[in-house]
Protein backbone atom coordinates (compact mmCIF):
# COMPACT_ATOMS: atom_id res chain seq x y z
CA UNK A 1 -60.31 27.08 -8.30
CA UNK A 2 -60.39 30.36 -6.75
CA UNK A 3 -63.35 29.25 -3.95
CA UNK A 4 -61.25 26.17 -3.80
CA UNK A 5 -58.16 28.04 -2.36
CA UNK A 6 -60.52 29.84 -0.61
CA UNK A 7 -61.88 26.77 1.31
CA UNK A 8 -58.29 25.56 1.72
CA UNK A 9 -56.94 28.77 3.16
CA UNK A 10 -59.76 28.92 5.82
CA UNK A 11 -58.54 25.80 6.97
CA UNK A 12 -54.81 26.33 7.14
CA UNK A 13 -56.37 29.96 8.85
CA UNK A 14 -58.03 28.14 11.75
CA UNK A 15 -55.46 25.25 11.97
CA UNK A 16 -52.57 28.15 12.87
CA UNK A 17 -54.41 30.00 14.85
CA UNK A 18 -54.28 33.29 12.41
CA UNK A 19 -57.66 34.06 13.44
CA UNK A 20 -57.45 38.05 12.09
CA UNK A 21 -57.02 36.70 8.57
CA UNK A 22 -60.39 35.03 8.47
CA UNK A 23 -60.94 38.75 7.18
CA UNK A 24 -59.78 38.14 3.56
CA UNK A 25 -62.09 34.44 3.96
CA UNK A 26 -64.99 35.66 5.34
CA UNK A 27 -67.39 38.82 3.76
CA UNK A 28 -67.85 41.71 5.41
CA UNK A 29 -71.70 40.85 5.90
CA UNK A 30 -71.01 37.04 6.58
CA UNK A 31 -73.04 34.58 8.88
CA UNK A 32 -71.06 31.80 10.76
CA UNK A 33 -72.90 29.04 11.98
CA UNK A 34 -70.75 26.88 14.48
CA UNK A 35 -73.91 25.82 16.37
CA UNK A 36 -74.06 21.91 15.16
CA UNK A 37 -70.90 21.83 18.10
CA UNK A 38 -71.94 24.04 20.27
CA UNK A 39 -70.41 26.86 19.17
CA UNK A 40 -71.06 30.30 18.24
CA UNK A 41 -73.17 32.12 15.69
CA UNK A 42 -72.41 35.23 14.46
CA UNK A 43 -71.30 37.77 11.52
CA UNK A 44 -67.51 38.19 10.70
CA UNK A 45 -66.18 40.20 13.96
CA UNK A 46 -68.37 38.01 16.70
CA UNK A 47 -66.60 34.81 15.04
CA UNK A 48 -63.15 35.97 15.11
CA UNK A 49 -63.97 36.63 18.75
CA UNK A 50 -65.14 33.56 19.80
CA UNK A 51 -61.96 31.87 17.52
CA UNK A 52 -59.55 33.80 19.65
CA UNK A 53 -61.60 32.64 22.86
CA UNK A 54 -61.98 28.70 22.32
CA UNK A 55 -59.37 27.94 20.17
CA UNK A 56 -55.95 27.49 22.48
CA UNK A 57 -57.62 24.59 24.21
CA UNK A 58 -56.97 23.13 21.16
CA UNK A 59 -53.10 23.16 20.71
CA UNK A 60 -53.25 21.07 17.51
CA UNK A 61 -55.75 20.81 14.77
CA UNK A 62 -55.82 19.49 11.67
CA UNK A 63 -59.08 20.35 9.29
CA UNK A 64 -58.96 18.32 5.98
CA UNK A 65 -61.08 18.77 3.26
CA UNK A 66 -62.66 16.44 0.62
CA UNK A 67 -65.86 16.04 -1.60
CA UNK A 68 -65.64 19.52 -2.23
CA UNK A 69 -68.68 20.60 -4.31
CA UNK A 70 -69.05 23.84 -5.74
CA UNK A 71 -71.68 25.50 -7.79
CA UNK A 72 -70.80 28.79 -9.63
CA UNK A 73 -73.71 31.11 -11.06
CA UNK A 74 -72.24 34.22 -11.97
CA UNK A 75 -70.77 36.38 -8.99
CA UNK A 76 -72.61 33.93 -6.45
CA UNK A 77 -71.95 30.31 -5.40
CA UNK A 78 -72.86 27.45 -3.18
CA UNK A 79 -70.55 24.20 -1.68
CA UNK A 80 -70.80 21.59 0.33
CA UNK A 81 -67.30 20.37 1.60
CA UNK A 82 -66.28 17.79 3.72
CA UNK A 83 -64.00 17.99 6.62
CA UNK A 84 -62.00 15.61 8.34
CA UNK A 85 -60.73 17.44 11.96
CA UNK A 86 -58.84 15.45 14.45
CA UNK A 87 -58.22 17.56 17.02
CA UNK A 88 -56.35 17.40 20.35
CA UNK A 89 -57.52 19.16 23.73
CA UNK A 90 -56.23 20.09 27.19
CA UNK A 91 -56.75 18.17 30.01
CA UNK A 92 -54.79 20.01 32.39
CA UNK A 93 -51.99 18.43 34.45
CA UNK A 94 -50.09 18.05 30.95
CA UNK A 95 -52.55 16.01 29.92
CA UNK A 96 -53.99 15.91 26.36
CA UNK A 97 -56.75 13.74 24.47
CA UNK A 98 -57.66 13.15 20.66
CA UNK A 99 -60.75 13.28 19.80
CA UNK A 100 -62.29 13.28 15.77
CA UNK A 101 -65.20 15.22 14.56
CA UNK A 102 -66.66 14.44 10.68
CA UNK A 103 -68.69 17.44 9.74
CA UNK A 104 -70.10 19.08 6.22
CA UNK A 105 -69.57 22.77 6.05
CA UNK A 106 -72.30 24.19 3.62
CA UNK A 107 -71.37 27.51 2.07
CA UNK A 108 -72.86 30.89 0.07
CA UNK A 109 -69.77 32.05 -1.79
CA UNK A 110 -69.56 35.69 -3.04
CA UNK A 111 -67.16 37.04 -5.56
CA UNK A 112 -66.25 40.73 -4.33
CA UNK A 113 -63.60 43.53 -5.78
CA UNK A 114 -60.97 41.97 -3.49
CA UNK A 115 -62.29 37.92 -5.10
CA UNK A 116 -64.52 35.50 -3.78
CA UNK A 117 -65.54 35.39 -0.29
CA UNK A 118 -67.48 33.50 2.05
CA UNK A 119 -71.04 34.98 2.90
CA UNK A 120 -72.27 32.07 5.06
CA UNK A 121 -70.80 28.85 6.46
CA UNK A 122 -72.59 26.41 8.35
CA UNK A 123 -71.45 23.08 9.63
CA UNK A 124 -73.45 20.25 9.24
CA UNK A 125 -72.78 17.55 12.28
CA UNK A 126 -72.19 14.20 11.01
CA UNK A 127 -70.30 12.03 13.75
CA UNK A 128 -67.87 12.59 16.87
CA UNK A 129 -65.01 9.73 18.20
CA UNK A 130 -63.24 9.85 21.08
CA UNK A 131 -64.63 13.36 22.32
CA UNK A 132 -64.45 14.14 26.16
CA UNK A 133 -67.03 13.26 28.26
CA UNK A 134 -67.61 17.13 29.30
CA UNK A 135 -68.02 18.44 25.52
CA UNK A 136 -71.50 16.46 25.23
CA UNK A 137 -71.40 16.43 21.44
């Protein structure tokens, strides 16, 4: 349950824009692997970075979660969850679009002194809807 909330809170995290408190998600030696959208890769601090960068063209997100598989073995784990994210970019001129992106995020979980944390998250493309034609996803 505890990796559970985990995956939950890094969603509510991104989805609010509260990029600083991906450091109580992520570990302090984490990999990020955004690449599968053409976005970053990186440890902890170069993802929080590129967060605080991207994410206002976004002005509304919504990252839901399902199929969430987890694998405990002792102070180590491994998931594969599924996300949902319908998000909503700028256009400019007051002009917005909707847009839907089904991904898999596949995870290393570690438990640390402060609880579980995520050591490496990758997301795994599965489809795009509705993107814009100058994302070329």
């Amino acid at each position: 349950m505890e990796i559970q909330d985990l995956i939950y809170r890094y969603s509510d995290i991104i989805d609010q824009k509260r990029f600083d408190e991906l450091n109580d998600v992520f570990h302090e030696d984490a990999h990020i692997d955004y690449s599968a959208f053409g976005g970053s890769v990186g440890n902890r601090e170069e993802t929080i970075d590129f967060l605080k960068k991207v994410m206002p063209m976004f002005p509304n997100t919504q990252h839901m979660n399902a199929n969430v598989q987890i694998t405990v073995d002792g102070d180590t784990g491994t998931g594969r969850v599924m996300c949902l994210n319908p998000q909503e970019i700028s256009l400019g001129d007051d002009k917005t679009q909707v847009f839907l992106l089904g991904l898999w995020y596949v995870d290393e979980y570690r438990r640390t002194e402060a609880g579980w944390r995520m050591y490496r998250r990758n997301e795994e493309k599965s489809w795009v809807f509705n993107t814009p034609d100058f994302m070329n996803l």
